[in-house]
Structures are given as C-alpha cells and as structure tokens.
Protein backbone atom coordinates (compact mmCIF):
# COMPACT_ATOMS: atom_id res chain seq x y z
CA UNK A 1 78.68 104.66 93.95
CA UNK A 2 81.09 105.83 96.84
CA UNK A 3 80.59 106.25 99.96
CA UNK A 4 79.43 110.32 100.78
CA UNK A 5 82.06 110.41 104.18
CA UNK A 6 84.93 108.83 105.26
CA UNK A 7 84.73 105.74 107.31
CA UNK A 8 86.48 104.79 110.63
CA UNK A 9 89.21 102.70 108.84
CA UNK A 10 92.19 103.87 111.18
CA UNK A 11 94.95 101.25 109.83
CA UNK A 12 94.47 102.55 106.55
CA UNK A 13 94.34 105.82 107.82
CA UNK A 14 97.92 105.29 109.13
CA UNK A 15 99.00 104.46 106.04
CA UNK A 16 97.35 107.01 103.85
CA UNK A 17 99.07 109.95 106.32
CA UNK A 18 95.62 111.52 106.12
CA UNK A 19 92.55 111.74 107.74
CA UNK A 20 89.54 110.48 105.80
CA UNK A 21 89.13 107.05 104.05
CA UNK A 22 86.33 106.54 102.01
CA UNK A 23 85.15 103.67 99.77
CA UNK A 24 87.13 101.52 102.12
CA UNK A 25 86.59 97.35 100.72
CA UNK A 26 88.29 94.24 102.56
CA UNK A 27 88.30 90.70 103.30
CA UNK A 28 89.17 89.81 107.11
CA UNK A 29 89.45 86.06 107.66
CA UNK A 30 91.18 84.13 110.13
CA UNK A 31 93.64 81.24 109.02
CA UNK A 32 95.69 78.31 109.75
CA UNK A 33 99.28 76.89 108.24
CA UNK A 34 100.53 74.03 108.22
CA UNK A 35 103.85 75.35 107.46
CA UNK A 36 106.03 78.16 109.48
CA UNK A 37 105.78 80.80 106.64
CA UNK A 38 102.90 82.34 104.37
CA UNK A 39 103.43 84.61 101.41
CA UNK A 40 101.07 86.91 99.02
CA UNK A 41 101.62 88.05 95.41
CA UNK A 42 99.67 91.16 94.37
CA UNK A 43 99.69 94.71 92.35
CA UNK A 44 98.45 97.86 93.62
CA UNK A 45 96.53 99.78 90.73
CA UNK A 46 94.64 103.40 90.81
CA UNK A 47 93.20 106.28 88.98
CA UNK A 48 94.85 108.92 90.64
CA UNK A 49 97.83 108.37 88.88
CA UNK A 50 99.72 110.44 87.62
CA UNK A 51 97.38 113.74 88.20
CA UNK A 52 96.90 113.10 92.25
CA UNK A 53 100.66 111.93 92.94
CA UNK A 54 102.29 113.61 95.86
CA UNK A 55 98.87 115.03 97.27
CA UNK A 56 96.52 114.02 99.80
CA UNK A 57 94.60 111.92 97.88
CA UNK A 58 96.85 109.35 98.85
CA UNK A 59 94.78 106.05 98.31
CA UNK A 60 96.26 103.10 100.31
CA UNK A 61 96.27 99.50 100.52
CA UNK A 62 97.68 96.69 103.09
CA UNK A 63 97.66 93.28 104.79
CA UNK A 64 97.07 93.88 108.49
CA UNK A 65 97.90 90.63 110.50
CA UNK A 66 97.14 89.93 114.20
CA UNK A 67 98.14 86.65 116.30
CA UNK A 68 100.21 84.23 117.80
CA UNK A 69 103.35 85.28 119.34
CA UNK A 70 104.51 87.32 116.35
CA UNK A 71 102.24 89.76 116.28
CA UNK A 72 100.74 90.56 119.01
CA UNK A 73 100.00 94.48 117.69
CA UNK A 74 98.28 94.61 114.42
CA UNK A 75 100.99 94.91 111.55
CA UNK A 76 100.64 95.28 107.79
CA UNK A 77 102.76 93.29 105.54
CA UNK A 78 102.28 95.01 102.64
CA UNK A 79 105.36 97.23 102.89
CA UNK A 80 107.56 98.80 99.31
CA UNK A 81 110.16 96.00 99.35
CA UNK A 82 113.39 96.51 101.41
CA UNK A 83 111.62 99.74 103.09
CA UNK A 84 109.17 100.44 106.18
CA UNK A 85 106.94 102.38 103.74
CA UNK A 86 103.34 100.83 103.01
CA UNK A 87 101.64 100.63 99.80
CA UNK A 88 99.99 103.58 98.43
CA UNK A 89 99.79 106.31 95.81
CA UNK A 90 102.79 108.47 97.52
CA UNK A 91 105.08 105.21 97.89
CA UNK A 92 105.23 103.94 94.31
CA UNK A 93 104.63 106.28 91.42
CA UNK A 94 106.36 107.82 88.44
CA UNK A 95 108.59 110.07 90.77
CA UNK A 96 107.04 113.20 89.44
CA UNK A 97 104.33 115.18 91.48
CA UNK A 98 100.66 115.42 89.53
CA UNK A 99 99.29 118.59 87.66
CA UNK A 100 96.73 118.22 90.73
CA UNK A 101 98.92 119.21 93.36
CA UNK A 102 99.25 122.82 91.98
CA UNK A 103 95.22 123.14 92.03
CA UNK A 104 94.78 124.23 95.93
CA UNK A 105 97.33 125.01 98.43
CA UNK A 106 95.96 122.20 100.81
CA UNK A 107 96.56 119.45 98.06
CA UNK A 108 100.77 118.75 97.64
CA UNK A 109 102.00 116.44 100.42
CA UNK A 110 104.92 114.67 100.39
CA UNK A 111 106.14 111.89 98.87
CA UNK A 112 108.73 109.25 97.93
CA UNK A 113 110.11 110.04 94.14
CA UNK A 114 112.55 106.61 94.73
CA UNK A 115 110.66 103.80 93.63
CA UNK A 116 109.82 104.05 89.81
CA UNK A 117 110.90 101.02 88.97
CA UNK A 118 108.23 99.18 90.91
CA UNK A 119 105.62 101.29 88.81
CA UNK A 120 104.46 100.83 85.48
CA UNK A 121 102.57 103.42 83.60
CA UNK A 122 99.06 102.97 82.20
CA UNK A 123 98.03 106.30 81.12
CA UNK A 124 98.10 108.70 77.97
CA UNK A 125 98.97 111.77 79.74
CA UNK A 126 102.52 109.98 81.09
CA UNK A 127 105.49 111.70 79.17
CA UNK A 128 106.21 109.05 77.12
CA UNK A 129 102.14 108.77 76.25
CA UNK A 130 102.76 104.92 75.79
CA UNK A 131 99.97 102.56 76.39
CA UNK A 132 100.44 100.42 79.18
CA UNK A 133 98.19 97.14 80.66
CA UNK A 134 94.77 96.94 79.18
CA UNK A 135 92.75 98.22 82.65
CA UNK A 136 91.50 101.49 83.51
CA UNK A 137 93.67 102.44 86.08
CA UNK A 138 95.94 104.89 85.10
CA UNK A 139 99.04 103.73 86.89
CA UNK A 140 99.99 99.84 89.08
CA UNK A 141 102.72 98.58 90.82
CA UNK A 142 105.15 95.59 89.41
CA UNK A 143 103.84 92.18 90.66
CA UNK A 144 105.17 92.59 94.66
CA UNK A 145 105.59 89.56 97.10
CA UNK A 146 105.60 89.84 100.91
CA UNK A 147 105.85 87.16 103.10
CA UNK A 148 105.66 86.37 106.73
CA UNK A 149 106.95 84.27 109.62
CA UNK A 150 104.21 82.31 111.56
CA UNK A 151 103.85 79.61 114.07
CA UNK A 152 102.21 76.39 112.28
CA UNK A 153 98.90 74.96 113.29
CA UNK A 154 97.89 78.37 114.99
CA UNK A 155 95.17 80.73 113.96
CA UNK A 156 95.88 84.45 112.38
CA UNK A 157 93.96 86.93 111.36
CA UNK A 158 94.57 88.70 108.43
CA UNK A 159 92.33 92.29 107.02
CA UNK A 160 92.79 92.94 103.44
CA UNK A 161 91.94 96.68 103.13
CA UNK A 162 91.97 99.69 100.74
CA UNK A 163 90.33 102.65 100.70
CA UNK A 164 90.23 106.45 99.04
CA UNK A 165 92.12 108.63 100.64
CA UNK A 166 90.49 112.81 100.80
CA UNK A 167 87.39 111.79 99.06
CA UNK A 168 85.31 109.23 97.18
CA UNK A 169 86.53 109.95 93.43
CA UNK A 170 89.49 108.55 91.32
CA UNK A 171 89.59 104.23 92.41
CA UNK A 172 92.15 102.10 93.58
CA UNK A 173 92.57 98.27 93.14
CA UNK A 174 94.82 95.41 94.02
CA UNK A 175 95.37 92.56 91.96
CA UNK A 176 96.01 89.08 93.12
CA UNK A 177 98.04 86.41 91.27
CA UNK A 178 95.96 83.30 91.10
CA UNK A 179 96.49 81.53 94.11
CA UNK A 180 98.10 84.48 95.35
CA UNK A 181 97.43 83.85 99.25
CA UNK A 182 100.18 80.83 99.59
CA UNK A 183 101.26 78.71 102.17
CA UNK A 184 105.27 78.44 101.99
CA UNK A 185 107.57 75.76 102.88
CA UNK A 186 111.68 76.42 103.38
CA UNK A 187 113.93 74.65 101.71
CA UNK A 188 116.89 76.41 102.15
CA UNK A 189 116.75 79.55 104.37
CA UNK A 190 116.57 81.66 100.90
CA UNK A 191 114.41 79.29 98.86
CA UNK A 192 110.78 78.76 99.66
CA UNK A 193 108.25 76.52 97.81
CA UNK A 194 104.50 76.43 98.22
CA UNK A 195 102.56 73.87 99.58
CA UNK A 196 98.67 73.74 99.81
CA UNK A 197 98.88 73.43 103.22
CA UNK A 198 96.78 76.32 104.22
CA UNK A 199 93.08 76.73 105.47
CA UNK A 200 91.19 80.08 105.73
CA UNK A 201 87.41 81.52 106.67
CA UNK A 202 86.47 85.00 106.99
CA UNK A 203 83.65 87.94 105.63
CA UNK A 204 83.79 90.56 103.15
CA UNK A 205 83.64 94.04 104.76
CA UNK A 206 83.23 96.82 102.60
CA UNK A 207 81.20 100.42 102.80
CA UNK A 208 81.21 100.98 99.40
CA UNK A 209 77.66 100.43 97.78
C-alpha cells in the first residue's frame, strides 16, 4: 500500500519541482574505494507514463552523494546525460504531454520534450501501440551510466531515493545492472575498467508499507 501523505524527502523534492513525495524507498550506505572513480548503471521505469507526462505527478529518482573534499553539499549524480536535469518523469519521456494533463487546470507543468531517445515505450496506449519490455511499467529509460570522481580510501555516503511525486498512485522503479554499483579504474583518461575494489554498509529506508 502507499503511504496516505507525503513524506519529508526534500532532495527528491528538488528534483520532482513539486511539493509532496510519497511512497519515497532508498538505500543510504556509506562506502569506501580503492580506486579514484565509482560508476552506476541503472534504468528509471514508471506507470505514469505516457498519461501523467508533463504534469505534476512528476515521480523522481537520484543518487545523492555527500563527502570528502568533492562534495561537501549533498549532490545527485543521477543527472539526463550531458545535461544538469535529474531523472524523472518530466526529463525523459516520449516528448508528448499525457491525456492527464488536460483533466484539471492544476495538473500540466512543464517539461523537457528533448530526450526521446533515452526512453523506450512499454505501453499499449503509445501511438505506435507496440509492446515494449515484459514489466508493468508503462514507460523506462535506456540503460544510463553516471559516474563520479572520488578520493580513494575515504568514506562517502551515498542515498538511493525515489519517490511519487502529487500522490501515492501510478509507481516508479529503477533498475540496476547486476553489479551495477562499480568501482572504476582509468586507463586512459576516456577508458575506465572496473575493479572490485569497493566496500559498502548502509540501511534500507523506505515509508512505503
């Protein structure tokens, strides 16, 4: 069941745009490296696509990392690549607004039409009504990798979070590529390889029941 009001969840609240998170789930942890760099592999996934794109219901997700001399503000990682925009509903979709926008004058908000090729469509009421990945979300992101600059041998902590933006209905997930939390190792300053060199502790925190 969701949760019946929003929580106090205010880094996904920056990245949602709206007031009001609800069903927010996460994983904070602190870890270690043994190598200067640290990458993650994921896809973003949710029913509100296509019907809630370009509204408030803009369900978000990110990687919010505090420590060392790199960050010493809490930052997310999880950004659309080559952009400052974080991942959510309004930041990755099919580029068309949803049928629920024109329900209630308060719903439409804006949103970036720019990025269809990082989305892939999952649902029979998309134009093309083609059936997409076997979940039930309705609409994910490509496979996106972010990575980050650290100091080796110092400790980070890292808050995987996502939550339902407006209201408790209509899910969102993220998917992780096995082994999708990697330690990374340059070999050129383009070329990166992963290394097991990585150690991590931390607690589930949800308020979804």
């Amino acid at each position: 069941t969701g949760s019946a009001a929003p929580v106090n969840e205010p880094d996904l609240n920056a990245l949602s745009g709206f007031a009001g998170i609800y069903d927010a789930a996460g994983f904070d942890f602190d870890f270690t490296s043994a190598t200067d760099r640290v990458g993650f592999i994921f896809s973003f996934a949710s029913d509100e696509y296509p019907e809630f794109t370009g509204t408030i219901f803009n369900d978000a997700f990110g990687f919010f990392i505090h420590g060392g001399t790199e960050y010493t503000a809490t930052t997310n990682l999880a950004l659309v690549p080559d952009t400052n925009l974080g991942i959510s509903v309004n930041s990755i979709n099919n580029g068309i607004r949803g049928t629920a926008a024109a329900l209630n004058p308060t719903y439409p908000a804006p949103f970036d039409a720019t990025h269809t090729d990082l989305f892939i469509s999952n649902s029979i009421y998309s134009g093309d009504h083609t059936v997409g990945p076997y979940l039930q979300y309705d609409g994910l992101t490509v496979m996106l990798t972010v990575d980050a600059d650290i100091t080796r041998n110092t400790t980070y902590d890292m808050k995987i979070a996502i939550g339902d933006a407006g209201d408790n209905g209509w899910d969102s997930a993220v998917f992780f590529k096995t082994q999708g939390f990697l330690s990374l190792t340059s070999a050129t300053d383009n070329a990166y390889a992963t290394t097991e060199d990585l150690a991590a502790s931390g607690n589930v925190i949800t308020d979804d029941t």
